[in-house]
N, C-alpha and C. Protein backbone atom coordinates (compact mmCIF):
# COMPACT_ATOMS: atom_id res chain seq x y z
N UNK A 1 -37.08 24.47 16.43
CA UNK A 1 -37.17 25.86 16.08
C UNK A 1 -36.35 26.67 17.07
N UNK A 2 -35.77 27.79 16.89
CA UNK A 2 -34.83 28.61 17.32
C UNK A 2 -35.67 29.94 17.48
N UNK A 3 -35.62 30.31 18.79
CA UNK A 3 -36.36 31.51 19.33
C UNK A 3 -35.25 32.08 19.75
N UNK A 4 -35.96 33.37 19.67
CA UNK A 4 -34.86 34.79 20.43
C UNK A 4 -35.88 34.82 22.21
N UNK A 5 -34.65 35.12 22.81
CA UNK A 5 -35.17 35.31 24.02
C UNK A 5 -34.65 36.46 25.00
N UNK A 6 -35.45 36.70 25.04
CA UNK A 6 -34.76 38.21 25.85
C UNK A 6 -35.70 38.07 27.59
N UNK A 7 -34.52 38.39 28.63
CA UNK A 7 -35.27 37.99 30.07
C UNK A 7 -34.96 39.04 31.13
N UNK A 8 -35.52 39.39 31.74
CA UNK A 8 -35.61 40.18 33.36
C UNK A 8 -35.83 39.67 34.41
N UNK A 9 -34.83 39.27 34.65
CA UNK A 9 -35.15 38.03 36.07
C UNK A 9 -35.17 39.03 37.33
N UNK A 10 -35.89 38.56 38.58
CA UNK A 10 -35.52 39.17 39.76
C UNK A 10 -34.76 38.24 40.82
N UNK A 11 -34.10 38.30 41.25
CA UNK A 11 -33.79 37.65 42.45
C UNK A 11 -34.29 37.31 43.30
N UNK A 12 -35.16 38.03 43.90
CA UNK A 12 -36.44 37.71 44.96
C UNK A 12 -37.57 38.40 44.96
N UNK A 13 -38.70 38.06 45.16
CA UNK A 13 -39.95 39.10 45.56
C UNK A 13 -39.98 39.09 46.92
N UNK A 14 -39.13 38.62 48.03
CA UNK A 14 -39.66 39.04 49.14
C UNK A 14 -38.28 39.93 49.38
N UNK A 15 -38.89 41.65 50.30
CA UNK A 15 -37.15 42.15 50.04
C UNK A 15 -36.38 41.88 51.45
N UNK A 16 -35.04 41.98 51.27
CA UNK A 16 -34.46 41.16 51.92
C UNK A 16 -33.48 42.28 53.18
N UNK A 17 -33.73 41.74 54.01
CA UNK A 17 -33.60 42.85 55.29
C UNK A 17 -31.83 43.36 55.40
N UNK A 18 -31.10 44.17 56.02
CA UNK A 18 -29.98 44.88 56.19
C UNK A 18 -29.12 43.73 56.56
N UNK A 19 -29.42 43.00 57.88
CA UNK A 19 -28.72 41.95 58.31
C UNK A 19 -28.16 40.74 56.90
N UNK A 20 -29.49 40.50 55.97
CA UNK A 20 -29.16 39.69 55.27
C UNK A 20 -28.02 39.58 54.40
N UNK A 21 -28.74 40.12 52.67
CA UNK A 21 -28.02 39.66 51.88
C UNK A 21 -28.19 41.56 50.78
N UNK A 22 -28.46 42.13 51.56
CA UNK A 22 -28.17 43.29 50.97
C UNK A 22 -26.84 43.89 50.57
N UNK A 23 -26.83 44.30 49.73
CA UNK A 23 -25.13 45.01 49.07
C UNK A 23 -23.97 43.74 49.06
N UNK A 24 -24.98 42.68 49.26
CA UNK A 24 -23.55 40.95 49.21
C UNK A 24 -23.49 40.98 47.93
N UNK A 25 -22.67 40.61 47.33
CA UNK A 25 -22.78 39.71 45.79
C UNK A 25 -22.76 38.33 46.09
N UNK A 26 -23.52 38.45 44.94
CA UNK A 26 -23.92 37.04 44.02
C UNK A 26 -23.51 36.97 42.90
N UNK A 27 -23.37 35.00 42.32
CA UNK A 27 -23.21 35.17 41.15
C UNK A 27 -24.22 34.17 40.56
N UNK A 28 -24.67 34.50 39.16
CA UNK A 28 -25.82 34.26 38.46
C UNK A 28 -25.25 33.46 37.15
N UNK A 29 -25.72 32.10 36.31
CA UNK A 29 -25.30 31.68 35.04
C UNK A 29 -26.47 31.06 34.63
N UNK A 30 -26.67 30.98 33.16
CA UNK A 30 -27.89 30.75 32.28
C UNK A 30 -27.36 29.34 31.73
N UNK A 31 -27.82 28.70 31.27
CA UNK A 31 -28.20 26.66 30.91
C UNK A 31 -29.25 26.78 30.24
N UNK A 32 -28.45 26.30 29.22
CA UNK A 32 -29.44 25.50 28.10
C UNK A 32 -30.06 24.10 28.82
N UNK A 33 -30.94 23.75 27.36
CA UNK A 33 -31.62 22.78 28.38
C UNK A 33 -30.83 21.81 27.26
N UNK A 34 -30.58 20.68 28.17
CA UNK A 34 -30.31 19.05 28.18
C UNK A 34 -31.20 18.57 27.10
N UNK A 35 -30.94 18.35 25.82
CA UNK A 35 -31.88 17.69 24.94
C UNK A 35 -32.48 16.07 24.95
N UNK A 36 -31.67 15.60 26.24
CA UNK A 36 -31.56 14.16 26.69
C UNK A 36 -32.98 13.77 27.22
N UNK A 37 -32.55 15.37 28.62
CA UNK A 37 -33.70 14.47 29.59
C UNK A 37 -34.34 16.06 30.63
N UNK A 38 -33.74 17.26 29.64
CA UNK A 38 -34.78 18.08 29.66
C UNK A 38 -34.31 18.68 31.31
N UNK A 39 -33.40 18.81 32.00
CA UNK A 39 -32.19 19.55 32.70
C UNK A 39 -31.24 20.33 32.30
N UNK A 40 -31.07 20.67 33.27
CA UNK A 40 -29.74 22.05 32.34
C UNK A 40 -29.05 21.34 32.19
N UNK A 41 -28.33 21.75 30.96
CA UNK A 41 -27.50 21.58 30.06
C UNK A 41 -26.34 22.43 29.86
N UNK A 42 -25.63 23.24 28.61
CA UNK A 42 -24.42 23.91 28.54
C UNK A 42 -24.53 25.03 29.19
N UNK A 43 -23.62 25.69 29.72
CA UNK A 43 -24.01 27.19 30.15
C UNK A 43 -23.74 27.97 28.91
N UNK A 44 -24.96 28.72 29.07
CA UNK A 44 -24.65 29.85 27.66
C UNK A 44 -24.04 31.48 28.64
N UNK A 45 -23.85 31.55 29.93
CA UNK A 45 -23.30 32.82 30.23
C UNK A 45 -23.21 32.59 31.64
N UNK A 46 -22.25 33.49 31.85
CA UNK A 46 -21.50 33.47 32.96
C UNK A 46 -20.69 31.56 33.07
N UNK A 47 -20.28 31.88 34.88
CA UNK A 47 -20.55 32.86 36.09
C UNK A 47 -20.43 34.63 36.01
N UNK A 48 -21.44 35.28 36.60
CA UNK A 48 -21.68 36.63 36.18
C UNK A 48 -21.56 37.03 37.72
N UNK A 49 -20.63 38.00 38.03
CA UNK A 49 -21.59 38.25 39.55
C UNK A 49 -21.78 40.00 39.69
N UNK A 50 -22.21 39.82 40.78
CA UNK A 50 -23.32 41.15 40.68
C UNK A 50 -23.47 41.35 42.50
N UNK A 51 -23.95 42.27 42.50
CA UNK A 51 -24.77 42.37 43.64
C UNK A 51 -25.60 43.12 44.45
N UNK A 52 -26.63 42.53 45.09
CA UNK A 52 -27.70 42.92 45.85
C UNK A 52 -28.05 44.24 46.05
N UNK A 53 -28.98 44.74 45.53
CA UNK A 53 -29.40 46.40 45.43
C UNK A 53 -29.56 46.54 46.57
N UNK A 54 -28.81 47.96 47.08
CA UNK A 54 -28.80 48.39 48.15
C UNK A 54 -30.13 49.35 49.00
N UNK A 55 -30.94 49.59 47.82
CA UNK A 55 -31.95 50.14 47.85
C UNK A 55 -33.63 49.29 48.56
N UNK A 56 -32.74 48.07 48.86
CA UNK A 56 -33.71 46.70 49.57
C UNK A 56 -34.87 47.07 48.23
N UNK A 57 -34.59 46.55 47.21
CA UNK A 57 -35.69 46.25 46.42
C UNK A 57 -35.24 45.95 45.07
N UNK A 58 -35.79 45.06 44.35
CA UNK A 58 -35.36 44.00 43.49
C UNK A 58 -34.09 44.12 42.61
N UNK A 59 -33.10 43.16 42.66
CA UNK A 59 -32.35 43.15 41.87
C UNK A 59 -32.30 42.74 40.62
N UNK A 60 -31.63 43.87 39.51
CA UNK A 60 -31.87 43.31 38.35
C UNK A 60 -30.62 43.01 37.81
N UNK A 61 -30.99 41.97 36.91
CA UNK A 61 -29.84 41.41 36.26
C UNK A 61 -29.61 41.06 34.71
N UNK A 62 -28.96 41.77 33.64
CA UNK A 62 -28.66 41.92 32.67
C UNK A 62 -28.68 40.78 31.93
N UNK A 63 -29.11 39.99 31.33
CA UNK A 63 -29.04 39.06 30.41
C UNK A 63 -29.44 39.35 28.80
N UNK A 64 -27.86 39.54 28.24
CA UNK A 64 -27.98 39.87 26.92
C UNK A 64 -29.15 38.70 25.81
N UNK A 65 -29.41 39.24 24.83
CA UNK A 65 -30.32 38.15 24.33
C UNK A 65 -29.68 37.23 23.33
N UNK A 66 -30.71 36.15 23.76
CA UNK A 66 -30.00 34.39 23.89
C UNK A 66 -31.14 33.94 22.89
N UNK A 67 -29.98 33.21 21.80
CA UNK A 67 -30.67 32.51 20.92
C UNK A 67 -31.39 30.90 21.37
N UNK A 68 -31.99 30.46 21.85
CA UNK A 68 -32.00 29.08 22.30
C UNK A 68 -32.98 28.29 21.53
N UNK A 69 -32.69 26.50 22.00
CA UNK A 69 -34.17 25.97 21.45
C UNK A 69 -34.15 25.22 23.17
N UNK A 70 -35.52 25.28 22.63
CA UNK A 70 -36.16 24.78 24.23
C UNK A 70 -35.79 25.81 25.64
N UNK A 71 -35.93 25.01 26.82
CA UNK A 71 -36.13 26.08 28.13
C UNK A 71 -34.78 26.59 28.45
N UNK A 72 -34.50 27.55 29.33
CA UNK A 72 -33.72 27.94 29.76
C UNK A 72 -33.43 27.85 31.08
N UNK A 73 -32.46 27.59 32.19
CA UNK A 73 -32.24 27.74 33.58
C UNK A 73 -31.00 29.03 34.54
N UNK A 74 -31.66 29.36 35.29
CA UNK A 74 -30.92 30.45 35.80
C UNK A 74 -30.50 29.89 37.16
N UNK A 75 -29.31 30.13 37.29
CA UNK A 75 -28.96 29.44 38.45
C UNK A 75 -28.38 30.69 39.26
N UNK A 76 -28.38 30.92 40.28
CA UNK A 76 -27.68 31.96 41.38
C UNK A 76 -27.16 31.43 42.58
N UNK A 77 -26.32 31.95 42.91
CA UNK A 77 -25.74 31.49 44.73
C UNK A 77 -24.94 32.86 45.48
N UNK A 78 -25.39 33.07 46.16
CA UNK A 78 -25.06 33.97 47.37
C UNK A 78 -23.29 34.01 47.35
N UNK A 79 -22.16 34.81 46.97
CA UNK A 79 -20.71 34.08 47.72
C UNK A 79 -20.41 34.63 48.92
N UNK A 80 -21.05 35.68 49.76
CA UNK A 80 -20.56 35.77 51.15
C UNK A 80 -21.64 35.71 51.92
């Protein structure tokens, strides 16, 4: 079966101090899941990048809505 999925991810719940990773970008991509063995699988979006609210409190990140079957994976990495 084929669900609509619509998501609001945060980046972190703990907020993240001046020194860190504030106003850095990141980039963020969504994975289907692996019908094999239930791991990500194709990317359905991105690499997307973005970055870190300057306001030290949660970043949000746009994910248009995704037709999928089964789970989804969000992957992120810091680039500076």
């Amino acid at each position: 079966m084929t669900k609509k999925s619509s998501l609001k991810s945060f980046a972190s719940t703990k907020k993240a101090t001046t020194e860190s990773i504030v106003g850095k970008p990141f980039t963020y991509s969504i994975y289907g899941e692996n019908e094999k063995d239930g791991y990500p699988g194709n990317i359905l979006l991105g690499p997307v990048t973005t970055t870190v609210a300057l306001d030290n409190d949660f970043t949000d990140i746009v994910i248009p809505d995704l037709f999928v079957k089964g789970d989804i994976y969000v992957a992120y990495t810091q680039v500076t």
